[in-house]
Structure formats: C-alpha cells, structure tokens
PDB file of N, CA and C in Angstrom:
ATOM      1  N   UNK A   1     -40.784 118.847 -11.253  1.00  0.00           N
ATOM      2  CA  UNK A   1     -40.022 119.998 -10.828  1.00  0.00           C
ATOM      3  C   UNK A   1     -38.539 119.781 -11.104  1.00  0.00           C
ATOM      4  N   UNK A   2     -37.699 121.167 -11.671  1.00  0.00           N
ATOM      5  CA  UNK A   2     -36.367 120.974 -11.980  1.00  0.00           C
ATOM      6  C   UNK A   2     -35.651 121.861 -11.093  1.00  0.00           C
ATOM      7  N   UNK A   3     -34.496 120.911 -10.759  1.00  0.00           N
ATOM      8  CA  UNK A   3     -33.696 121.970  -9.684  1.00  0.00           C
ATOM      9  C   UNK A   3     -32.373 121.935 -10.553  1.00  0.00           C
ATOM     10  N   UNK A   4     -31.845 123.150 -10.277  1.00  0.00           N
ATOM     11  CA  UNK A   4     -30.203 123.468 -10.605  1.00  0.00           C
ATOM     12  C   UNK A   4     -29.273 122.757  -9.221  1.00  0.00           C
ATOM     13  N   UNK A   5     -27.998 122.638  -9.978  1.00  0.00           N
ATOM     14  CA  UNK A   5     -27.032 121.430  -8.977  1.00  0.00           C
ATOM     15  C   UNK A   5     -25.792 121.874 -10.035  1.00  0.00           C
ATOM     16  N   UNK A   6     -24.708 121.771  -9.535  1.00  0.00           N
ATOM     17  CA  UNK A   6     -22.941 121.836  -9.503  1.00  0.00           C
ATOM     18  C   UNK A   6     -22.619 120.123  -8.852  1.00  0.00           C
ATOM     19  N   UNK A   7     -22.072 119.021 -10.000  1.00  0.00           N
ATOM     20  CA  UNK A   7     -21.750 118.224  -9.833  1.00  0.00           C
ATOM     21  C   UNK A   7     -20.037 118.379 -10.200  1.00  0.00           C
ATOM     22  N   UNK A   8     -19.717 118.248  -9.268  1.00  0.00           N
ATOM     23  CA  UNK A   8     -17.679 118.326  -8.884  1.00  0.00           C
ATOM     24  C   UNK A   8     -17.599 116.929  -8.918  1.00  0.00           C
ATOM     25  N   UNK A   9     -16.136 116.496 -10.443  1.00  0.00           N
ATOM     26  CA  UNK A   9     -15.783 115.541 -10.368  1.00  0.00           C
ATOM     27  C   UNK A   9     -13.718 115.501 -10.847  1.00  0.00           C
ATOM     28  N   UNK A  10     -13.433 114.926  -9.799  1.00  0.00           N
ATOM     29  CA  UNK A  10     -12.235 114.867 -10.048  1.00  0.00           C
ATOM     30  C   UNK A  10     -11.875 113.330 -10.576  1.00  0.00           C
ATOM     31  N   UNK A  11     -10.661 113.190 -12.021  1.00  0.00           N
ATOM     32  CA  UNK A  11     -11.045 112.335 -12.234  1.00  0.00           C
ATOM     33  C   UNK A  11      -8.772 111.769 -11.848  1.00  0.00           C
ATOM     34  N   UNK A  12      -8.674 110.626 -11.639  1.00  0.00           N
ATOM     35  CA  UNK A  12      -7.445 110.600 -11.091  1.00  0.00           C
ATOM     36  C   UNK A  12      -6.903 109.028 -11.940  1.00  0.00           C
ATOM     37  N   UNK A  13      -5.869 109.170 -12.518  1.00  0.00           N
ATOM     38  CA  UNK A  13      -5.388 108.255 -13.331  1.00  0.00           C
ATOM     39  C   UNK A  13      -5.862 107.566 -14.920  1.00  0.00           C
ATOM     40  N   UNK A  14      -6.196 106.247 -14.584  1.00  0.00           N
ATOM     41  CA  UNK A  14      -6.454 105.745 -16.025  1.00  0.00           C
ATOM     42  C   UNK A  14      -7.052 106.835 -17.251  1.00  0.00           C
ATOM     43  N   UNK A  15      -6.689 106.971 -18.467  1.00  0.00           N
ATOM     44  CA  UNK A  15      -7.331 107.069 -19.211  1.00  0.00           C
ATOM     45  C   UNK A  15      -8.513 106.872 -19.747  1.00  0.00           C
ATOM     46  N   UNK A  16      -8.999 105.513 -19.610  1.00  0.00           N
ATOM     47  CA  UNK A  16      -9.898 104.424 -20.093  1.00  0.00           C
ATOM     48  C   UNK A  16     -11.553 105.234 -18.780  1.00  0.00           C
ATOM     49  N   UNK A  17     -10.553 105.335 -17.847  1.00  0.00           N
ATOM     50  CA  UNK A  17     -11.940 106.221 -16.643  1.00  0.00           C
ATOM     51  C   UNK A  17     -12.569 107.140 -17.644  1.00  0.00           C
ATOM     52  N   UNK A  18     -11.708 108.172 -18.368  1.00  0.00           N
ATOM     53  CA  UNK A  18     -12.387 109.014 -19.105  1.00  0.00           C
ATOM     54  C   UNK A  18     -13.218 109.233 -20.108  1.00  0.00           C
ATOM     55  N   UNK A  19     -13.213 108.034 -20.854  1.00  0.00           N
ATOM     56  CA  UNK A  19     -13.529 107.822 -21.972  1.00  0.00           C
ATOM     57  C   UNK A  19     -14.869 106.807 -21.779  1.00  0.00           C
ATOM     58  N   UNK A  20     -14.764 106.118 -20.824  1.00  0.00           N
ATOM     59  CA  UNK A  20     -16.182 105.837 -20.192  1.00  0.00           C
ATOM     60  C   UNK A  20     -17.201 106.742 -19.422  1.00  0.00           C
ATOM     61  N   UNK A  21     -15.994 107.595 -18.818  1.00  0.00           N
ATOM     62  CA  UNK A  21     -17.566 108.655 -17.934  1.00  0.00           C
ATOM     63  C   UNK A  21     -17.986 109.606 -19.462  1.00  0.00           C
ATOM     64  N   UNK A  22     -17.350 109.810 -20.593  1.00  0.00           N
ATOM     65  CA  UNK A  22     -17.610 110.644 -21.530  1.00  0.00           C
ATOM     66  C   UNK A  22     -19.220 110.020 -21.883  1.00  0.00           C
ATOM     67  N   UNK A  23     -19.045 108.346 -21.954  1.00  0.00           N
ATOM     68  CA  UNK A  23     -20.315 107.896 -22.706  1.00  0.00           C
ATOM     69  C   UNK A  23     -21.470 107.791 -21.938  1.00  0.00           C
ATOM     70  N   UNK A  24     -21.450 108.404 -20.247  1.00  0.00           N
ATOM     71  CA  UNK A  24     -22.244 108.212 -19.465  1.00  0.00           C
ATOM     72  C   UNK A  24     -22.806 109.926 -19.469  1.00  0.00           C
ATOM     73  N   UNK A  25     -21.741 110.688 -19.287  1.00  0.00           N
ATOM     74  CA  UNK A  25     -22.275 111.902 -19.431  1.00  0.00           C
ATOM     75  C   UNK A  25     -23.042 112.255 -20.874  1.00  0.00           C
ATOM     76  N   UNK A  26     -22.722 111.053 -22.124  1.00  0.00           N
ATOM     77  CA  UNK A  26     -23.621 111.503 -22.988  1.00  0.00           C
ATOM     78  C   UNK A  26     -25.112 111.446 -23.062  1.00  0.00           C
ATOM     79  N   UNK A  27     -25.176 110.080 -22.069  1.00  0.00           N
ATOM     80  CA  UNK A  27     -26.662 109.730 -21.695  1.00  0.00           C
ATOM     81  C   UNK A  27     -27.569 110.762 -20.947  1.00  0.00           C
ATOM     82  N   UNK A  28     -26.864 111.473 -20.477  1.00  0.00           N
ATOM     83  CA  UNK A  28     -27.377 112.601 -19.247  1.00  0.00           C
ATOM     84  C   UNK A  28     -27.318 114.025 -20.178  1.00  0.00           C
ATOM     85  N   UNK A  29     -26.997 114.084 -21.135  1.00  0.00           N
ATOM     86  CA  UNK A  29     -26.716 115.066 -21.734  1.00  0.00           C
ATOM     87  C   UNK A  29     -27.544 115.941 -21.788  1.00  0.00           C
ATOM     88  N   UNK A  30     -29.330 115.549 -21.359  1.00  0.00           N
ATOM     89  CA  UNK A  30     -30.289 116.500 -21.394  1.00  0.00           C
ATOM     90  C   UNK A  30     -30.141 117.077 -20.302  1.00  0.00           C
ATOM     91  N   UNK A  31     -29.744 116.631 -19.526  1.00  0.00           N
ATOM     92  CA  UNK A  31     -29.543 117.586 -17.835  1.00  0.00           C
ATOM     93  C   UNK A  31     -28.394 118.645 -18.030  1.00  0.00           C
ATOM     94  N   UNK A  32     -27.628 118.181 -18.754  1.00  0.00           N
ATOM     95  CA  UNK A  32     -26.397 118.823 -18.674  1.00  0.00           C
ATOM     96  C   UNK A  32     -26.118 120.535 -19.315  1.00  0.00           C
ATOM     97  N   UNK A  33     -26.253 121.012 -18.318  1.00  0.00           N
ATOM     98  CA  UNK A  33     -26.498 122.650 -18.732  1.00  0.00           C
ATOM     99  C   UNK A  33     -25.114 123.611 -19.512  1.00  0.00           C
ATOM    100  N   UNK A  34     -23.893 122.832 -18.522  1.00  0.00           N
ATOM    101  CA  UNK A  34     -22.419 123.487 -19.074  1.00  0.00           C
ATOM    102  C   UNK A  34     -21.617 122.547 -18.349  1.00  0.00           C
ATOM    103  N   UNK A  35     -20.161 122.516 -18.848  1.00  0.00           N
ATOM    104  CA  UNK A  35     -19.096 122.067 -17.888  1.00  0.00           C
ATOM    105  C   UNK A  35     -17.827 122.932 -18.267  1.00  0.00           C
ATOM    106  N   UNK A  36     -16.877 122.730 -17.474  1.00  0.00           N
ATOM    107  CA  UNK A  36     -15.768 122.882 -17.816  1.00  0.00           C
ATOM    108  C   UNK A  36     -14.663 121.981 -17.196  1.00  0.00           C
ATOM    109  N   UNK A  37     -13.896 122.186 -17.696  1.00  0.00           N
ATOM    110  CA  UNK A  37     -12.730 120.607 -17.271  1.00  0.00           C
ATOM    111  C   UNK A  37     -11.351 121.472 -16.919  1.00  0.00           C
ATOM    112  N   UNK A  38     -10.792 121.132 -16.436  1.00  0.00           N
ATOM    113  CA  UNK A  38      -9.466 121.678 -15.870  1.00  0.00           C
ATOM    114  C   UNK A  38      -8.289 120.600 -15.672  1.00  0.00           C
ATOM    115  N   UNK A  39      -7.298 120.294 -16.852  1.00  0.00           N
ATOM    116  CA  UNK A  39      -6.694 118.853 -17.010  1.00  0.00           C
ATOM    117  C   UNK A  39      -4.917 119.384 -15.862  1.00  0.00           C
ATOM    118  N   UNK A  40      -4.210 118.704 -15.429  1.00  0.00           N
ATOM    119  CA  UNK A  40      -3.657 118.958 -14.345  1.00  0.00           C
ATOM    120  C   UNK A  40      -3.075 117.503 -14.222  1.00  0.00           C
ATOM    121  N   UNK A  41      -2.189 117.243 -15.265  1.00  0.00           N
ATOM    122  CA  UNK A  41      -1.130 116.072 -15.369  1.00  0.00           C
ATOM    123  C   UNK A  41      -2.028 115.231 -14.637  1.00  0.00           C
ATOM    124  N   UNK A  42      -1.979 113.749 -13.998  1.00  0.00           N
ATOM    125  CA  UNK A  42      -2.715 112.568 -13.562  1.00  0.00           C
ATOM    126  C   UNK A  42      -4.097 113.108 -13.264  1.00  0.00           C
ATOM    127  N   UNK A  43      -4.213 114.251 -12.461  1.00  0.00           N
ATOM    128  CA  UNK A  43      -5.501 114.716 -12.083  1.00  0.00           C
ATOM    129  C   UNK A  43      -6.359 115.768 -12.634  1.00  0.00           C
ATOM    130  N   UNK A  44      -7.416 115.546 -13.020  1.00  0.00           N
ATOM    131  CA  UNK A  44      -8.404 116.522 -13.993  1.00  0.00           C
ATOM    132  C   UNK A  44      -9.012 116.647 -13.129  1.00  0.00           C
ATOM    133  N   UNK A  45     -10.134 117.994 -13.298  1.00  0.00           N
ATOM    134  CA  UNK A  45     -11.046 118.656 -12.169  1.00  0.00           C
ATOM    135  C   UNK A  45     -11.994 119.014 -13.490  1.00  0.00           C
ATOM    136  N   UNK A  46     -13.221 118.397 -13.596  1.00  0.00           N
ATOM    137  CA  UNK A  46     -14.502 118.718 -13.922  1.00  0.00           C
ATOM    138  C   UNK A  46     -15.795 119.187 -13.529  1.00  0.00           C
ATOM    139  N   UNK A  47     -16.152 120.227 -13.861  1.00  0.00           N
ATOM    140  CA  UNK A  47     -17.615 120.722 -13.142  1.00  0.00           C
ATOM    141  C   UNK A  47     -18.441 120.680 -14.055  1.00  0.00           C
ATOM    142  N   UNK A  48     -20.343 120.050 -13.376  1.00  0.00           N
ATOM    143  CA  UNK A  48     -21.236 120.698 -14.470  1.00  0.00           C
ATOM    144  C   UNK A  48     -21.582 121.159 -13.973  1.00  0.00           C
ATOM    145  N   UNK A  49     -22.912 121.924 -14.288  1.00  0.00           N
ATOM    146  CA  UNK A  49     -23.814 122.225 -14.163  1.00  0.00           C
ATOM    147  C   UNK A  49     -24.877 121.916 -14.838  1.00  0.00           C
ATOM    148  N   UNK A  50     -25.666 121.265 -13.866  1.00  0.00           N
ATOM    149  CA  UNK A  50     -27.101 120.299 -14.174  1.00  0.00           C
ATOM    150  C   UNK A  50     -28.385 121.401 -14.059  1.00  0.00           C
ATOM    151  N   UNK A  51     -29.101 120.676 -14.983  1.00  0.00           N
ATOM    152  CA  UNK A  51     -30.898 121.238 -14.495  1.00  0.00           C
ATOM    153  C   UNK A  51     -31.419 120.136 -14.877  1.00  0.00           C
ATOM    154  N   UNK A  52     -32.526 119.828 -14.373  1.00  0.00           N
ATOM    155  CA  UNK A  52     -33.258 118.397 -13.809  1.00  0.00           C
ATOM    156  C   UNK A  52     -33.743 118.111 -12.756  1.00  0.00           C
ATOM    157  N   UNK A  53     -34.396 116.923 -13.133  1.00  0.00           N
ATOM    158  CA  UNK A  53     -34.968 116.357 -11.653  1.00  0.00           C
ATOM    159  C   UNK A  53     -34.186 116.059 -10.595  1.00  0.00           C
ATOM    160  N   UNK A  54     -34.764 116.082  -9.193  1.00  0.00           N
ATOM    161  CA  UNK A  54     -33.979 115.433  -8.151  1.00  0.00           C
ATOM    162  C   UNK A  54     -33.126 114.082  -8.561  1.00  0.00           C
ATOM    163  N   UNK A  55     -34.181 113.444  -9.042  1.00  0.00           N
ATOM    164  CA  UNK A  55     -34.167 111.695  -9.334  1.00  0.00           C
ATOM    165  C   UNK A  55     -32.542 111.531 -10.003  1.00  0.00           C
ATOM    166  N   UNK A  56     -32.918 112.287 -11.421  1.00  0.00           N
ATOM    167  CA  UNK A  56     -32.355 112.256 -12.863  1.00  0.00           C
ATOM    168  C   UNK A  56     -30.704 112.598 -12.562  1.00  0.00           C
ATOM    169  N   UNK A  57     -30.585 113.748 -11.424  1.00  0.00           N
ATOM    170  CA  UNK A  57     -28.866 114.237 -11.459  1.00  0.00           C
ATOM    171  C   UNK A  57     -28.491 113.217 -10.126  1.00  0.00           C
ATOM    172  N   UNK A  58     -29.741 113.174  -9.472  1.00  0.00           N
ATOM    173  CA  UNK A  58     -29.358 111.318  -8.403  1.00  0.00           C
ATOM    174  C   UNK A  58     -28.075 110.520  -8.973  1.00  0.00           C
ATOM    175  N   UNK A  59     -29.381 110.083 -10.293  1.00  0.00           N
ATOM    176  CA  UNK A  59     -29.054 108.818 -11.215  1.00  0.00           C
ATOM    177  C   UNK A  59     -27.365 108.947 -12.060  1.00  0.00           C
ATOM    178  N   UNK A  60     -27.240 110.170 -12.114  1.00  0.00           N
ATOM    179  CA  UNK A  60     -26.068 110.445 -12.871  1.00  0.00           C
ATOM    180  C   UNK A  60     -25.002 110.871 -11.529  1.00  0.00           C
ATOM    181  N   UNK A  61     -25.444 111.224 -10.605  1.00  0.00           N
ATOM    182  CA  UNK A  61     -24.217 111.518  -9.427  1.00  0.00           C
ATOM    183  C   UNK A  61     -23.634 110.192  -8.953  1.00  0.00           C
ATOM    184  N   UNK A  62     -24.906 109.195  -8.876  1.00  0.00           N
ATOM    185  CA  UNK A  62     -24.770 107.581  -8.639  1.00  0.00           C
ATOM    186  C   UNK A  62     -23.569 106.936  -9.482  1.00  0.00           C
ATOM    187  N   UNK A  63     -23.937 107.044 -10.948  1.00  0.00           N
ATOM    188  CA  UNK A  63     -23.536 106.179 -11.670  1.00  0.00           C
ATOM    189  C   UNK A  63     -22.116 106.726 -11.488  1.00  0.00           C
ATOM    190  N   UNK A  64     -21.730 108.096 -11.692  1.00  0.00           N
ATOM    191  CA  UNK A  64     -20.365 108.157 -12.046  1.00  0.00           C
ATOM    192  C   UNK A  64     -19.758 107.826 -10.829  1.00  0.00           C
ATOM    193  N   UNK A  65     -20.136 107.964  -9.354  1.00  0.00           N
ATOM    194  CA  UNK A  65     -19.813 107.365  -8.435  1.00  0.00           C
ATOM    195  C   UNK A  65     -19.322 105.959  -8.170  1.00  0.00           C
ATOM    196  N   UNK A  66     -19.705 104.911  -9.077  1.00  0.00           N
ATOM    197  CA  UNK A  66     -19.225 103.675  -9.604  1.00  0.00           C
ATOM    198  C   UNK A  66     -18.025 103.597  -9.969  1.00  0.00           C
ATOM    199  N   UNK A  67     -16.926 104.900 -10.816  1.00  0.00           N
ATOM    200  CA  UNK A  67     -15.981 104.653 -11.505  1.00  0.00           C
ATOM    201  C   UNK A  67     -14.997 104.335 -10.638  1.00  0.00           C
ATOM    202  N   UNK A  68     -14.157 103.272 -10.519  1.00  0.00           N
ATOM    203  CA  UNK A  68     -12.850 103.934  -9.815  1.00  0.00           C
ATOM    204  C   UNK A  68     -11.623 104.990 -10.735  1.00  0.00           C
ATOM    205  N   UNK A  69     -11.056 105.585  -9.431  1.00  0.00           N
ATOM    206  CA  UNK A  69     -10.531 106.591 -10.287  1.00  0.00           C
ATOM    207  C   UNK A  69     -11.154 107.878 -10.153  1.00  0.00           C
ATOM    208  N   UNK A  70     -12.541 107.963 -10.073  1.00  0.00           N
ATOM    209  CA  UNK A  70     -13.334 109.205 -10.122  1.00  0.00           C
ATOM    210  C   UNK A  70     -13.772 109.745  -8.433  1.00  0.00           C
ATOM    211  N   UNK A  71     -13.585 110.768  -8.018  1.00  0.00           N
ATOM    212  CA  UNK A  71     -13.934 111.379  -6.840  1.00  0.00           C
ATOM    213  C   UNK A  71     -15.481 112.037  -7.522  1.00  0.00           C
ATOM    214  N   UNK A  72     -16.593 112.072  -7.069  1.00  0.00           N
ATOM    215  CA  UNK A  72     -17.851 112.932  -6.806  1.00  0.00           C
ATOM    216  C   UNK A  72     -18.413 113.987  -5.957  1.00  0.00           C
ATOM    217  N   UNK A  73     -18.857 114.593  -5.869  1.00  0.00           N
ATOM    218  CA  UNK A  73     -19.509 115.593  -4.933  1.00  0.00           C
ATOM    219  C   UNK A  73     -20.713 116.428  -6.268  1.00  0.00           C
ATOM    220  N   UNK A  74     -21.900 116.485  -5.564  1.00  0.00           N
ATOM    221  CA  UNK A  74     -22.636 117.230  -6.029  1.00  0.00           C
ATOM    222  C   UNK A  74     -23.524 117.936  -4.718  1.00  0.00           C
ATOM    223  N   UNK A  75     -24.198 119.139  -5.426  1.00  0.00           N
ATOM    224  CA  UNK A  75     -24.930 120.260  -4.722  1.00  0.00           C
ATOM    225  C   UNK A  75     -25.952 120.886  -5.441  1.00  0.00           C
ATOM    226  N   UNK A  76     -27.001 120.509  -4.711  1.00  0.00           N
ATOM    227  CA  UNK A  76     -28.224 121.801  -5.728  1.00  0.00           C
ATOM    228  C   UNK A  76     -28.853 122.511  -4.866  1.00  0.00           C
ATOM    229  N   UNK A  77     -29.139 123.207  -5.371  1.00  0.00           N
ATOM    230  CA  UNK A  77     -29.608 124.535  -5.150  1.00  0.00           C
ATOM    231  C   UNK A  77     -31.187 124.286  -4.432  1.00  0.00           C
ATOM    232  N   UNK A  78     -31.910 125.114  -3.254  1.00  0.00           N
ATOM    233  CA  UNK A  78     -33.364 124.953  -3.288  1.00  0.00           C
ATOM    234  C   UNK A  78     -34.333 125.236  -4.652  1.00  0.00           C
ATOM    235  N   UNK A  79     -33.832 126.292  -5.199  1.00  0.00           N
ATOM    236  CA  UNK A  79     -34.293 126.752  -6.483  1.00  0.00           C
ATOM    237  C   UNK A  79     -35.276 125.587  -7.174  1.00  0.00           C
ATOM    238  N   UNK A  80     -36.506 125.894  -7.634  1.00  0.00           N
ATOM    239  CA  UNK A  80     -37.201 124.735  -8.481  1.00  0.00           C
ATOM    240  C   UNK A  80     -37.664 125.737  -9.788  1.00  0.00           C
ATOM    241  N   UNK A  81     -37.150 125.294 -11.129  1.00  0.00           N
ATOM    242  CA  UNK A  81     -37.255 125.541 -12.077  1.00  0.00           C
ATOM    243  C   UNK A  81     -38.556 125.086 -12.568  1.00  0.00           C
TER     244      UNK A  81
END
C-alpha cells in the first residue's frame, strides 16, 4: 500500500549539506512525486511530495534527519494509493 506525505525540509548553512542531501534524494527518487525549493540567503525551504510506502518515505525522512544543518518534518495523508 502507497500513501501520499509532504516532507518539509529546511536546510541552514553549509553548502556541502546540499549537495549531499541532493545524492540521497536521488536514491529516493522513485517516491519522489514533486518538490519545490525556496533559496532565502543561509536558509532554503524545500518541500516534496512523496508517494510510497509507509516504510520507504520512513527511510528517507530518517536519513535526511542525520544531516546537520537540515531541519525535517514530514506528514501523510490517511489516503492509501
């Protein structure tokens, strides 16, 4: 079963943060439905929007949760695709 989810990520300083969550979000890239980015001098504001498993946008809310530098929040929907 696939659920829809809005993963909010603010990303705050280094450069080098970005260019690593880029190669993590490429791994996830099948979940990854849309984003948009909103750049804002030191602080960027990124949203996706996921479809996937519970597990799968877990695994990717997890990992980027690792970065320092990076704030997380995600939300899905009851909806099962």
């Amino acid at each position: 079963m696939k659920r829809i989810g809005v993963i909010g990520i603010v990303v705050k300083g280094d450069r080098k943060v970005s260019i690593d969550m880029q190669f993590l979000l490429n791994e996830f890239s099948d979940i990854i439905v849309g984003r948009m980015g909103v750049p804002r001098g030191d602080i960027s504001a990124i949203s996706l929007i996921v479809e996937g498993s519970v597990e799968r946008i877990s695994a990717l809310t997890g990992k980027l949760g690792k970065f320092s530098g990076l704030s997380v929040k995600s939300a899905l929907t009851s909806f099962e695709v």
